[in-house]
PDB file of N, CA and C in Angstrom:
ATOM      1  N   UNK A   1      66.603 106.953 176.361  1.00  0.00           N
ATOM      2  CA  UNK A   1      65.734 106.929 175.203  1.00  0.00           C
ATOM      3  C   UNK A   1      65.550 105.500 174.728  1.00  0.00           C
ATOM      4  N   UNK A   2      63.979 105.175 174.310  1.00  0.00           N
ATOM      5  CA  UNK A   2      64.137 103.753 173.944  1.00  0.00           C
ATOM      6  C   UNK A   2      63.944 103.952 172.780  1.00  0.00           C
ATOM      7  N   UNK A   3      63.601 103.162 171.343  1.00  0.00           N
ATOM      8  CA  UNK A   3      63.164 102.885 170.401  1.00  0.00           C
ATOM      9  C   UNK A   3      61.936 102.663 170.245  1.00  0.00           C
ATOM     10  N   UNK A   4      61.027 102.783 169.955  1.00  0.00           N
ATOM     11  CA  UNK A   4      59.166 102.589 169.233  1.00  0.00           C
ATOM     12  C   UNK A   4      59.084 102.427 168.502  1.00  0.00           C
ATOM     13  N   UNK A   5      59.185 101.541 168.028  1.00  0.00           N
ATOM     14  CA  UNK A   5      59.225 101.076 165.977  1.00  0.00           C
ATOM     15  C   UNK A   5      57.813 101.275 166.124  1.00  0.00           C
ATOM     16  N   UNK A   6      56.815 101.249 164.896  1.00  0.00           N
ATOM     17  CA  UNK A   6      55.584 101.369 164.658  1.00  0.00           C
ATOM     18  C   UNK A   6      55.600 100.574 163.897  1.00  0.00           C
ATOM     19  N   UNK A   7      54.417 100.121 163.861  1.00  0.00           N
ATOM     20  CA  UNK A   7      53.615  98.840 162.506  1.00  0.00           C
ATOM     21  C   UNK A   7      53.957 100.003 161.318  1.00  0.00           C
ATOM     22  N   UNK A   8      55.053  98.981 160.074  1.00  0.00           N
ATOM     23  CA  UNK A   8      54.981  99.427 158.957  1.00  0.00           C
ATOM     24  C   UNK A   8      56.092 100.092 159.162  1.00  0.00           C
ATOM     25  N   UNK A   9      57.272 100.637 159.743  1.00  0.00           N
ATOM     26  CA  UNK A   9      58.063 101.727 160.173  1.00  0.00           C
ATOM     27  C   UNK A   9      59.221 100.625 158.797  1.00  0.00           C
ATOM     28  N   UNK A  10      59.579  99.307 159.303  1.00  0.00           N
ATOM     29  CA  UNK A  10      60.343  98.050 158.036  1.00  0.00           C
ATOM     30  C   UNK A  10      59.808  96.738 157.600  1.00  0.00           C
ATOM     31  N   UNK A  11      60.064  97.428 156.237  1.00  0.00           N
ATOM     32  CA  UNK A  11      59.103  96.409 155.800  1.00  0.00           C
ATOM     33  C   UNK A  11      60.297  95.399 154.899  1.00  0.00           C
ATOM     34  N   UNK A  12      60.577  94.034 155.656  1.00  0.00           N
ATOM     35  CA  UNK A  12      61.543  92.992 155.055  1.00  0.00           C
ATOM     36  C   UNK A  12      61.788  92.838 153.541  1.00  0.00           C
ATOM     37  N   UNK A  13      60.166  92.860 152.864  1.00  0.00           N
ATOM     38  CA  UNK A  13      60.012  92.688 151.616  1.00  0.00           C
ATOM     39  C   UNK A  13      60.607  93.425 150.475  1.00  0.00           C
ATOM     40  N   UNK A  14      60.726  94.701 151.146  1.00  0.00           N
ATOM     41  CA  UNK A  14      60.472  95.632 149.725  1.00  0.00           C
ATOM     42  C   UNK A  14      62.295  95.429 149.329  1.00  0.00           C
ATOM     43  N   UNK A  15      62.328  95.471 148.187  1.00  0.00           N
ATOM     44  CA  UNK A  15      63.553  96.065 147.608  1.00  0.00           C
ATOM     45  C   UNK A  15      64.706  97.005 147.765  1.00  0.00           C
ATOM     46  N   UNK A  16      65.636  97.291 147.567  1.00  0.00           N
ATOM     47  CA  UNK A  16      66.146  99.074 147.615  1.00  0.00           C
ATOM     48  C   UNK A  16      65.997  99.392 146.656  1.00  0.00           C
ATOM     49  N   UNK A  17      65.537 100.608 145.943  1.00  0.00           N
ATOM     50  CA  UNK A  17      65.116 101.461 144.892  1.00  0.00           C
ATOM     51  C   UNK A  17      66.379 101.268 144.145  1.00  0.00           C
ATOM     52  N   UNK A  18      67.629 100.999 144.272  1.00  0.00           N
ATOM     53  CA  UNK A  18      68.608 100.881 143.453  1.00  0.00           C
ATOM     54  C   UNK A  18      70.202 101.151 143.947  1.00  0.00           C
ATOM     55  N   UNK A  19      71.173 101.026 143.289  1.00  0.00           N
ATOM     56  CA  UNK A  19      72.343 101.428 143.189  1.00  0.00           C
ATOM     57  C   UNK A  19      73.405 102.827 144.142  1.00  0.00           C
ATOM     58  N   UNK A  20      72.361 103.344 143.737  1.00  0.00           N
ATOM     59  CA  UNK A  20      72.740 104.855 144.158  1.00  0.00           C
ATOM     60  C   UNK A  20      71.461 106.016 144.211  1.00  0.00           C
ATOM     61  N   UNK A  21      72.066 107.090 145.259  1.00  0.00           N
ATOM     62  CA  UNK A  21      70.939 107.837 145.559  1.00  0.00           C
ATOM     63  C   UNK A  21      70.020 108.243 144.295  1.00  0.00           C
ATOM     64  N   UNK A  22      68.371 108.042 144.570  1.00  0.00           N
ATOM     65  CA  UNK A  22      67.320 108.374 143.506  1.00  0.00           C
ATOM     66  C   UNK A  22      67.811 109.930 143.127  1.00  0.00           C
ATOM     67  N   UNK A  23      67.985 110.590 144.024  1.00  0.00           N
ATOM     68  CA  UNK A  23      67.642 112.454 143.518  1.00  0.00           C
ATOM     69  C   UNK A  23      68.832 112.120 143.031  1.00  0.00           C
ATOM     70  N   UNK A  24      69.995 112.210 143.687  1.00  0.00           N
ATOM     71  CA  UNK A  24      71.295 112.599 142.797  1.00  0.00           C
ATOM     72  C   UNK A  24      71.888 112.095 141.373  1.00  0.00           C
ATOM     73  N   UNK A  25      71.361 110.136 141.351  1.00  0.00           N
ATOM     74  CA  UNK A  25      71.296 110.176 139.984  1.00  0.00           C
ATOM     75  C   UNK A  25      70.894 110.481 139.283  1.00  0.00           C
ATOM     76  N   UNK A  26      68.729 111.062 139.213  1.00  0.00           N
ATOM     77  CA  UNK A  26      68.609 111.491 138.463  1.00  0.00           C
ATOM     78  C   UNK A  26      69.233 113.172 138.486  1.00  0.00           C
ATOM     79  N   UNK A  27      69.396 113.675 138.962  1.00  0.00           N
ATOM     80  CA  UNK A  27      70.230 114.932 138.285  1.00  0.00           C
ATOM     81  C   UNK A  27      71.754 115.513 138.569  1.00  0.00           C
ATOM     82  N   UNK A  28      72.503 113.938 138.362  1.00  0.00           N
ATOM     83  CA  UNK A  28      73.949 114.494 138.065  1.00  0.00           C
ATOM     84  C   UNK A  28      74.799 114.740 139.190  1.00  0.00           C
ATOM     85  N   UNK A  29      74.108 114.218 140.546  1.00  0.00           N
ATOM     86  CA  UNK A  29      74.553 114.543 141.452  1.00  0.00           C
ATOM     87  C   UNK A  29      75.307 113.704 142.115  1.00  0.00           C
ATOM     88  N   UNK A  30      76.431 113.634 143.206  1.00  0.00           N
ATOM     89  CA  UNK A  30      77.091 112.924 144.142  1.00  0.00           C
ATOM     90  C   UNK A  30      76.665 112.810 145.550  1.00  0.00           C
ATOM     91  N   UNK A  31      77.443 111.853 146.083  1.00  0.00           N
ATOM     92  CA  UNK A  31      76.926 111.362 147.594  1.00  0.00           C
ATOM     93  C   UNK A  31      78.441 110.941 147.628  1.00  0.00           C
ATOM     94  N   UNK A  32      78.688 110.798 149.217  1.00  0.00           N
ATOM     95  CA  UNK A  32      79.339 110.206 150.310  1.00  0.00           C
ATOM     96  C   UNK A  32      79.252 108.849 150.441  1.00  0.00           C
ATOM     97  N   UNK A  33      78.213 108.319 151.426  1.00  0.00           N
ATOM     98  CA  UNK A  33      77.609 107.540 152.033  1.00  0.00           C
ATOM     99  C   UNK A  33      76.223 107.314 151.262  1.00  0.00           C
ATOM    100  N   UNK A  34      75.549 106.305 151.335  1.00  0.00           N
ATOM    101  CA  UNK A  34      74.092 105.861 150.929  1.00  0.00           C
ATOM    102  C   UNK A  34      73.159 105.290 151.971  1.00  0.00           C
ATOM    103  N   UNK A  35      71.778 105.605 152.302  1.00  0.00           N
ATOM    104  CA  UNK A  35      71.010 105.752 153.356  1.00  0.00           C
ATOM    105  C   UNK A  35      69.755 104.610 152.784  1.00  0.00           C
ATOM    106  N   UNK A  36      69.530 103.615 153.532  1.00  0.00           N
ATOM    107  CA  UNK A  36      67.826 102.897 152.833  1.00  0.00           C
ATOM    108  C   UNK A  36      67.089 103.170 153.514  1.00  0.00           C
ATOM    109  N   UNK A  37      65.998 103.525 152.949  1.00  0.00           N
ATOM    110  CA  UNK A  37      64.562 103.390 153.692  1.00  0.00           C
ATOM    111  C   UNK A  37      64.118 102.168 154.194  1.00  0.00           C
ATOM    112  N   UNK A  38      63.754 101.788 155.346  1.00  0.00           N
ATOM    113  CA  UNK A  38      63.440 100.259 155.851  1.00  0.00           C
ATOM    114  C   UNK A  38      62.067  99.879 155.566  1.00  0.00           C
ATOM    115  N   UNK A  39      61.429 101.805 155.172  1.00  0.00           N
ATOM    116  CA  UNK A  39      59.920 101.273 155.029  1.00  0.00           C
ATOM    117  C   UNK A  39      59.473 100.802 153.455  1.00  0.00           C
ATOM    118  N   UNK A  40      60.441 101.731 152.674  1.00  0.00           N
ATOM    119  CA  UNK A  40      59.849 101.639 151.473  1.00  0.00           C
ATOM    120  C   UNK A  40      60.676 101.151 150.096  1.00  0.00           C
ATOM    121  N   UNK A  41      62.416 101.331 150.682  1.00  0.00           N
ATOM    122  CA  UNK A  41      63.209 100.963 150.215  1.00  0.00           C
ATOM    123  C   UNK A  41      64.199 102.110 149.332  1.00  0.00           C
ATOM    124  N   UNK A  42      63.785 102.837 149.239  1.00  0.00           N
ATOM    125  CA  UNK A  42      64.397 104.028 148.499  1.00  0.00           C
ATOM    126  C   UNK A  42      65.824 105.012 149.462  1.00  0.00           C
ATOM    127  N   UNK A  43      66.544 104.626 148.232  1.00  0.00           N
ATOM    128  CA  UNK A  43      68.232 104.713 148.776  1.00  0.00           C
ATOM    129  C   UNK A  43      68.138 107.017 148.431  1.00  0.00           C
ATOM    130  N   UNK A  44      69.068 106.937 149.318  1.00  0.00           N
ATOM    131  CA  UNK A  44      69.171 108.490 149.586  1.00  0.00           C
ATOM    132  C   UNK A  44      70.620 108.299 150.361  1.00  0.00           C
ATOM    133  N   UNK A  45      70.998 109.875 149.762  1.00  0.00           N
ATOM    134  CA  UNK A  45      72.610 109.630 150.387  1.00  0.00           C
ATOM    135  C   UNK A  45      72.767 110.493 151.586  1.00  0.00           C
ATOM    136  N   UNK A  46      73.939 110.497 152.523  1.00  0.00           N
ATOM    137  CA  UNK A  46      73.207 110.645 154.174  1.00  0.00           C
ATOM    138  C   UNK A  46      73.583 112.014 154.050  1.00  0.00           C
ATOM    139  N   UNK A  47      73.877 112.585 155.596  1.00  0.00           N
ATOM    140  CA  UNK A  47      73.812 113.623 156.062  1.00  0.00           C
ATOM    141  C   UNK A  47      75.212 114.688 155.936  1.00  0.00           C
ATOM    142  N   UNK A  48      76.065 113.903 155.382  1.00  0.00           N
ATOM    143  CA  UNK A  48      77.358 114.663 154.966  1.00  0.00           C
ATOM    144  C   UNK A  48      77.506 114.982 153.576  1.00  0.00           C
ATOM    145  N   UNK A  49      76.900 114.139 153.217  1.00  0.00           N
ATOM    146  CA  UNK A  49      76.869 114.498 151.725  1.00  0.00           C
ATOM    147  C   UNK A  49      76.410 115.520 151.478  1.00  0.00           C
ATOM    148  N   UNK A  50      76.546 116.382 150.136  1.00  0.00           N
ATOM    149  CA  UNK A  50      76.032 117.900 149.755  1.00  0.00           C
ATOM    150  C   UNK A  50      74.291 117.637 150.106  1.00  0.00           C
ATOM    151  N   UNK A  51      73.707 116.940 149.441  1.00  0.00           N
ATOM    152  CA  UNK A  51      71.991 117.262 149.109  1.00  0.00           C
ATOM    153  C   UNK A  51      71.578 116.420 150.258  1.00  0.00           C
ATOM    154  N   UNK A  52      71.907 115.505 151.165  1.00  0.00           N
ATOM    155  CA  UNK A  52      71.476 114.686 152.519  1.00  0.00           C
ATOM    156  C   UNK A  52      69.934 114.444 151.691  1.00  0.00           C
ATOM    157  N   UNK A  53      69.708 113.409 150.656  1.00  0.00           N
ATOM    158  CA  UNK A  53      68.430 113.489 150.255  1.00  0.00           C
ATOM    159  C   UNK A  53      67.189 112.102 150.880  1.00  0.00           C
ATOM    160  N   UNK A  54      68.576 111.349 152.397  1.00  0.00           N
ATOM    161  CA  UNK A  54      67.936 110.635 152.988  1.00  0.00           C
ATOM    162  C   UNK A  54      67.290 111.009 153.874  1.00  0.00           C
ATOM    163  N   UNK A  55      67.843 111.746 154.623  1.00  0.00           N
ATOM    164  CA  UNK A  55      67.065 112.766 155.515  1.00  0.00           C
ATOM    165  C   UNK A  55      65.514 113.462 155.124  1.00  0.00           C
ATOM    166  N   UNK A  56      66.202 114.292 153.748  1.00  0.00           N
ATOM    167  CA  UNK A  56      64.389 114.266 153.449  1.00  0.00           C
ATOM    168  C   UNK A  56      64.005 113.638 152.779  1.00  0.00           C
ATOM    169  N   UNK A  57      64.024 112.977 152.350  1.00  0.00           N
ATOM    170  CA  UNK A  57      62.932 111.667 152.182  1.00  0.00           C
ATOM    171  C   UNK A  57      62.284 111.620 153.597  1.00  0.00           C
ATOM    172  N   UNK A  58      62.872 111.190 154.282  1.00  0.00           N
ATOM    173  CA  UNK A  58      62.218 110.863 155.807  1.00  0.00           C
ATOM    174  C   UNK A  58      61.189 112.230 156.018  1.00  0.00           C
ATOM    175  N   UNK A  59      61.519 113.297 156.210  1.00  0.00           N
ATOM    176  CA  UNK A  59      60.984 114.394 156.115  1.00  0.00           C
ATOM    177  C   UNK A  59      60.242 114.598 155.293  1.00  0.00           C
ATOM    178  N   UNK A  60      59.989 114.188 154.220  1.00  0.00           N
ATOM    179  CA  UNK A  60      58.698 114.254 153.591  1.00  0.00           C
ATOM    180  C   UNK A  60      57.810 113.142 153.385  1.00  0.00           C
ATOM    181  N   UNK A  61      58.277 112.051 153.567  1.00  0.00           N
ATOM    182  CA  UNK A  61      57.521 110.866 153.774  1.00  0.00           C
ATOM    183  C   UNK A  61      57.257 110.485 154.968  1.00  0.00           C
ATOM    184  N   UNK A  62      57.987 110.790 156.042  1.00  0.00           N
ATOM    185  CA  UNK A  62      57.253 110.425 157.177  1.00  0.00           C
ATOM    186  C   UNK A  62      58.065 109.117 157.751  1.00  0.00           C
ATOM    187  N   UNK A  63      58.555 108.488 156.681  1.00  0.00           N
ATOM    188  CA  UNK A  63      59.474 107.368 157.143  1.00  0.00           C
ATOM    189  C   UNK A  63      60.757 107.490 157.860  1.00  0.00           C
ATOM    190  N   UNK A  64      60.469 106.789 159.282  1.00  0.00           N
ATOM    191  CA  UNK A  64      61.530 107.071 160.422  1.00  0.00           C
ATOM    192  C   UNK A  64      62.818 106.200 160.243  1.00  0.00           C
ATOM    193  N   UNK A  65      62.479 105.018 159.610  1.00  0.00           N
ATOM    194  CA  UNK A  65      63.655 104.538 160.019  1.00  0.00           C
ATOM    195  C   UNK A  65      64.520 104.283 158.828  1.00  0.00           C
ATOM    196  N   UNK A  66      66.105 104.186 158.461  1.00  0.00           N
ATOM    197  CA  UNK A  66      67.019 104.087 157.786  1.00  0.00           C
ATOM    198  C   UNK A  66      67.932 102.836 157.940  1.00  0.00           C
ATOM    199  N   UNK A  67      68.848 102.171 157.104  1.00  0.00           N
ATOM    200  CA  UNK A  67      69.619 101.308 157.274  1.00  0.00           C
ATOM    201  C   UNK A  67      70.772 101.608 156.360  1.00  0.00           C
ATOM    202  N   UNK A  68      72.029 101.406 156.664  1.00  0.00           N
ATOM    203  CA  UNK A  68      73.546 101.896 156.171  1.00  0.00           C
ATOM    204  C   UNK A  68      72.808 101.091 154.713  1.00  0.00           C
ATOM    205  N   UNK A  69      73.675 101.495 153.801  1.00  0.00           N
ATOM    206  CA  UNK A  69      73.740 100.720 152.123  1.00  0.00           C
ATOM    207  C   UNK A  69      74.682 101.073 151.955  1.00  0.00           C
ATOM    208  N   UNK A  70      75.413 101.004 152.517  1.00  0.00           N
ATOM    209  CA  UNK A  70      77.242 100.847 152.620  1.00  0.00           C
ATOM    210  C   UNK A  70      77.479  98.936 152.751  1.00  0.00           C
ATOM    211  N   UNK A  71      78.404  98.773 151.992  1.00  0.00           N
ATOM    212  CA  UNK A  71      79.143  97.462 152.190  1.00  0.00           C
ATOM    213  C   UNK A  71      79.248  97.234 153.513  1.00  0.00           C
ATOM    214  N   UNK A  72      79.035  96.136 153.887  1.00  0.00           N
ATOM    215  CA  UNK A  72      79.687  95.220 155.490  1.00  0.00           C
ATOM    216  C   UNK A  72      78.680  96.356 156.421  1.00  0.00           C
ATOM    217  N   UNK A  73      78.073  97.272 156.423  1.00  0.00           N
ATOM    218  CA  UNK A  73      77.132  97.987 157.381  1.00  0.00           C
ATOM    219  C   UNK A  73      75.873  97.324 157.705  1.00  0.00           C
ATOM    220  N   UNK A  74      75.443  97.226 158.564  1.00  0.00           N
ATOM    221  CA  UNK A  74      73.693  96.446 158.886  1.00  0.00           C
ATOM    222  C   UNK A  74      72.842  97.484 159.828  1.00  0.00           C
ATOM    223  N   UNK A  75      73.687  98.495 160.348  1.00  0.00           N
ATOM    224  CA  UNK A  75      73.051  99.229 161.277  1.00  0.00           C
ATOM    225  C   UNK A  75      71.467  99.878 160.762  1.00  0.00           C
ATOM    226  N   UNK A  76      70.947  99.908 162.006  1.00  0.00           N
ATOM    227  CA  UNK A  76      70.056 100.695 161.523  1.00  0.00           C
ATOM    228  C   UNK A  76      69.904 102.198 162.399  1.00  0.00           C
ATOM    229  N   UNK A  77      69.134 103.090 162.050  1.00  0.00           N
ATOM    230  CA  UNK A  77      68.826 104.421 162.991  1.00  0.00           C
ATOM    231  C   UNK A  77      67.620 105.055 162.836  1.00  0.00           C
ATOM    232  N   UNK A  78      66.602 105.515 163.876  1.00  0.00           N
ATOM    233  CA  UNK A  78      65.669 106.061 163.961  1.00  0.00           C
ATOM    234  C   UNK A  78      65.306 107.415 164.153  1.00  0.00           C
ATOM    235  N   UNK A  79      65.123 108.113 163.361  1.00  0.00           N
ATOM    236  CA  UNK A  79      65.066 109.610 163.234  1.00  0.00           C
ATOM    237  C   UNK A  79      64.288 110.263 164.771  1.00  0.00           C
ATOM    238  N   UNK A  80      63.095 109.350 164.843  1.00  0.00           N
ATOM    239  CA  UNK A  80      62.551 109.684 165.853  1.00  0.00           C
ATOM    240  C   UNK A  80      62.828 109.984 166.972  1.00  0.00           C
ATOM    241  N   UNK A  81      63.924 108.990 167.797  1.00  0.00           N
ATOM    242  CA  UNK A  81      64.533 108.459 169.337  1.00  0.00           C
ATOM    243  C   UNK A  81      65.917 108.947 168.466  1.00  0.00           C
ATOM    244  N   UNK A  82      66.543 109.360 167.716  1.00  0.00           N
ATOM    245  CA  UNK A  82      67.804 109.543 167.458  1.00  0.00           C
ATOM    246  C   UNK A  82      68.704 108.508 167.364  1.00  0.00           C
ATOM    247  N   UNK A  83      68.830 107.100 167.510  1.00  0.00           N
ATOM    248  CA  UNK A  83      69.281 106.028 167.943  1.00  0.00           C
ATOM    249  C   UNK A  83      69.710 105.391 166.865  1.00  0.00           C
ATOM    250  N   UNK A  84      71.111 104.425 167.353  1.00  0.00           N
ATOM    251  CA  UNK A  84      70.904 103.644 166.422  1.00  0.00           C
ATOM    252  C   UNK A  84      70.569 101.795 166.806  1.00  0.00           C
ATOM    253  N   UNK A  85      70.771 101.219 166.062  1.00  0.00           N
ATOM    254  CA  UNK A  85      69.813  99.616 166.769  1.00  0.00           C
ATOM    255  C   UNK A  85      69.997  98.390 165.524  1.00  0.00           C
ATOM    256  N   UNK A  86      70.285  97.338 166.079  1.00  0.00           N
ATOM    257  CA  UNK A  86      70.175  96.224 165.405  1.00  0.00           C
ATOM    258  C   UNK A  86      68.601  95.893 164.461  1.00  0.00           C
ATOM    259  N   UNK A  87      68.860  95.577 163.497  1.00  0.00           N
ATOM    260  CA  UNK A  87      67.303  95.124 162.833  1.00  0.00           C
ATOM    261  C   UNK A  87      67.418  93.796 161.635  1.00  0.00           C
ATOM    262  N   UNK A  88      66.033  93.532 161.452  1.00  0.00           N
ATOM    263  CA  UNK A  88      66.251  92.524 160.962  1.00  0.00           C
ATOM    264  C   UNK A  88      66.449  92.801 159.492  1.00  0.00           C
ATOM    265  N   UNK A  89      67.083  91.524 158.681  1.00  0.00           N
ATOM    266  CA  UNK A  89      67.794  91.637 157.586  1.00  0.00           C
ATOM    267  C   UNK A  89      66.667  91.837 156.764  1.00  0.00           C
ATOM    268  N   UNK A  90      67.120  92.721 155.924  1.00  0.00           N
ATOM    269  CA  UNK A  90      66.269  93.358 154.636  1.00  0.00           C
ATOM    270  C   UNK A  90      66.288  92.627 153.469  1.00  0.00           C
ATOM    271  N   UNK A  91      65.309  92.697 152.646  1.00  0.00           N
ATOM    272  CA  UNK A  91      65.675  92.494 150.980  1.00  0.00           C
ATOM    273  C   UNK A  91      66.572  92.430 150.228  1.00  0.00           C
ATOM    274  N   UNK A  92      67.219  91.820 149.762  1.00  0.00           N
ATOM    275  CA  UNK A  92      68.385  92.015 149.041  1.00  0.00           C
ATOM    276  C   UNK A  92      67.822  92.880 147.486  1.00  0.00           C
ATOM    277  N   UNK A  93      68.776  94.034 147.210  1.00  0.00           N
ATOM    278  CA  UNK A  93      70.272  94.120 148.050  1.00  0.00           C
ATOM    279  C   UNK A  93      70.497  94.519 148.846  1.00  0.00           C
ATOM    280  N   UNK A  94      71.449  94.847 149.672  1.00  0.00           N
ATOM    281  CA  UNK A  94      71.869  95.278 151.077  1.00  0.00           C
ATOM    282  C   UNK A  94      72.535  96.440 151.080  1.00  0.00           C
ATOM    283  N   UNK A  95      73.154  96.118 149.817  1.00  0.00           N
ATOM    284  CA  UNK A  95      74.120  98.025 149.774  1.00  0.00           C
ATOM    285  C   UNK A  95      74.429  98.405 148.573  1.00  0.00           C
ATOM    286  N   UNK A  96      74.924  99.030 148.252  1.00  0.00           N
ATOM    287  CA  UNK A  96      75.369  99.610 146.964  1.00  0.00           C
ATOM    288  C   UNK A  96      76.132  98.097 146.206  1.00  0.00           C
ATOM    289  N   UNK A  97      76.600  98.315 144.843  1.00  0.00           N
ATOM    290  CA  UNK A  97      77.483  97.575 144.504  1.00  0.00           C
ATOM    291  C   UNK A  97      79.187  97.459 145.088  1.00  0.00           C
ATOM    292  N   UNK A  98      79.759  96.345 145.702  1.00  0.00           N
ATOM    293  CA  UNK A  98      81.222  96.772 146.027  1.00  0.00           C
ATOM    294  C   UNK A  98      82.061  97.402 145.105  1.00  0.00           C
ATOM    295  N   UNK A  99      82.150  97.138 143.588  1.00  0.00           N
ATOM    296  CA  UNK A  99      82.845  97.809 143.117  1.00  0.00           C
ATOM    297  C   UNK A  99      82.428  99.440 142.583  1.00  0.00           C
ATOM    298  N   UNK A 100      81.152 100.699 143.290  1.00  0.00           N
ATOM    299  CA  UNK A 100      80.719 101.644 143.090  1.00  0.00           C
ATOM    300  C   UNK A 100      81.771 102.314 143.935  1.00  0.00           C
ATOM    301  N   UNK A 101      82.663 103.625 143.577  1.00  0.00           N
ATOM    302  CA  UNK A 101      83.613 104.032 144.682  1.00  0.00           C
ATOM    303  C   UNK A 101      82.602 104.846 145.743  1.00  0.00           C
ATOM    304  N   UNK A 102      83.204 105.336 146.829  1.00  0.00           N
ATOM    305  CA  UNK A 102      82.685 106.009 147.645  1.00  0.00           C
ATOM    306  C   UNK A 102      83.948 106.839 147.627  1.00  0.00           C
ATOM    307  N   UNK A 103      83.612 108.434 147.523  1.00  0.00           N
ATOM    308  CA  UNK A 103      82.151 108.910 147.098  1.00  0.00           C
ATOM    309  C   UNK A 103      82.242 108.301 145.382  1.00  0.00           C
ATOM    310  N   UNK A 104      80.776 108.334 145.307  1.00  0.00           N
ATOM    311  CA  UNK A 104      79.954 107.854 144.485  1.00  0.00           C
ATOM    312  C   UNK A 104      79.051 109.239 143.202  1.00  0.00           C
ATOM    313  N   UNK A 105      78.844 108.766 142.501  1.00  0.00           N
ATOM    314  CA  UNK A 105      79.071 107.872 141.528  1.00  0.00           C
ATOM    315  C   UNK A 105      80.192 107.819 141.040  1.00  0.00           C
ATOM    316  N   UNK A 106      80.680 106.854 139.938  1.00  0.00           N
ATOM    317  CA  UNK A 106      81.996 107.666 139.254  1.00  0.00           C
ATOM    318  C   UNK A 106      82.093 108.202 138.741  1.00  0.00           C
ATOM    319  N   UNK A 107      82.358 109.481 138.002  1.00  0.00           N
ATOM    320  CA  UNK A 107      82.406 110.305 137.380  1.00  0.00           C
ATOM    321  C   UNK A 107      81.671 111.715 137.552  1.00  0.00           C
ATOM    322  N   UNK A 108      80.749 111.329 138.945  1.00  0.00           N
ATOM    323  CA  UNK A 108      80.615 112.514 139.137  1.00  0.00           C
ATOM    324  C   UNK A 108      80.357 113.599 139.942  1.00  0.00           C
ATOM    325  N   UNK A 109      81.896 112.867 141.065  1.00  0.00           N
ATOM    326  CA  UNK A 109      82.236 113.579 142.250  1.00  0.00           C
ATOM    327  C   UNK A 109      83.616 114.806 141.532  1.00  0.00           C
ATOM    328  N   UNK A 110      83.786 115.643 142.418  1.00  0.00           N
ATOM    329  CA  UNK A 110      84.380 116.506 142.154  1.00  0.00           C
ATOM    330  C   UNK A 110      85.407 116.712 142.505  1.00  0.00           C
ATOM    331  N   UNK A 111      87.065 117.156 142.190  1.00  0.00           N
ATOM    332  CA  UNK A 111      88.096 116.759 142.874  1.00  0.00           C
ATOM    333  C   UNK A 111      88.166 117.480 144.138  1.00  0.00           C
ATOM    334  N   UNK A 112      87.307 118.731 144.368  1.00  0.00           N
ATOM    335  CA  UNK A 112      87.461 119.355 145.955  1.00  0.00           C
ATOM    336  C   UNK A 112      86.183 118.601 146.455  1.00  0.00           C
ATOM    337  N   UNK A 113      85.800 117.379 146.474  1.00  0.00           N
ATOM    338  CA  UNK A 113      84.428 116.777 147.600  1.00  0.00           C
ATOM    339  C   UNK A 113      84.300 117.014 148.560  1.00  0.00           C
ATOM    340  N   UNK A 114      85.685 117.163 149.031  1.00  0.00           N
ATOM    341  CA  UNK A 114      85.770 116.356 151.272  1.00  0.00           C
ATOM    342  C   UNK A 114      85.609 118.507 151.244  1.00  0.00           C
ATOM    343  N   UNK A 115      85.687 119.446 150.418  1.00  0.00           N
ATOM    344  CA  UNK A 115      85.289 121.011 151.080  1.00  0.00           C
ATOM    345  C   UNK A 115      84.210 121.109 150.684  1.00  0.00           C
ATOM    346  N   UNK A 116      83.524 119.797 150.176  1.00  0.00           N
ATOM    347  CA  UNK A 116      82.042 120.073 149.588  1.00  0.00           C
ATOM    348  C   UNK A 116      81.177 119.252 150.870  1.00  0.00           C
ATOM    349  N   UNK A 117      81.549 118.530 152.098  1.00  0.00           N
ATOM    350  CA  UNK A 117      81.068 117.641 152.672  1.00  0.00           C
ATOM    351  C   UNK A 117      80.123 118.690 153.630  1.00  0.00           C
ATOM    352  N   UNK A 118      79.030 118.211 154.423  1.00  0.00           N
ATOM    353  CA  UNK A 118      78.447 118.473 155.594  1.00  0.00           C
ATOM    354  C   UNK A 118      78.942 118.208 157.018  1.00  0.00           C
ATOM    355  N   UNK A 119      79.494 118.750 157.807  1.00  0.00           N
ATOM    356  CA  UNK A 119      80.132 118.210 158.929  1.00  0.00           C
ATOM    357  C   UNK A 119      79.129 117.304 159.430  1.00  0.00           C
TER     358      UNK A 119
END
């Protein structure tokens, strides 16, 4: 399998939408891990987490490709080819804040999380 990026698939410029996942902060929710959009910038938390709201994002926007927003992570992965792949450096910021715990947010993960996870 190779990779096919498309014109527009990352765009260097844009921002990350913020801190922590859009859906789950606004309604109270937790994440695992945190997911960026390369196209548009909007953080979503990944696929283990309860609501995986990076995934759809992609799924409803159409935007294939993702980058870790985890500390010290740069990877990137393409929904399309399944893959994952080196890319070029994004907008700052790059990941969440270091001092945000994982899981995330504080206050409003739950003490059973890891029987709340997605394999």
């Amino acid at each position: 399998m190779s990779i096919d990026l498309q014109a527009g698939d990352i765009d260097e410029s844009v921002p990350s939408s913020g801190p922590g996942c859009v859906e789950c902060t606004a309604t109270g929710g937790w994440w695992l891990h945190l997911r960026r959009c390369a196209e548009c910038g909007h953080v979503g938390c990944c696929d283990n987490s309860p609501s995986q709201h990076g995934t759809k994002h992609s799924e409803t926007t159409g935007h294939a490709v993702i980058q870790s927003y985890e500390p010290g992570e740069e990877w990137f992965y393409d929904y399309r080819s399944g893959q994952f792949f080196d890319g070029p450096r994004l907008a700052a910021p790059t990941s969440h804040p270091q001092s945000q715990p994982v899981p995330g947010p504080d206050g409003h993960v739950p003490a059973n999380w890891q029987a709340l996870l997605h394999p």
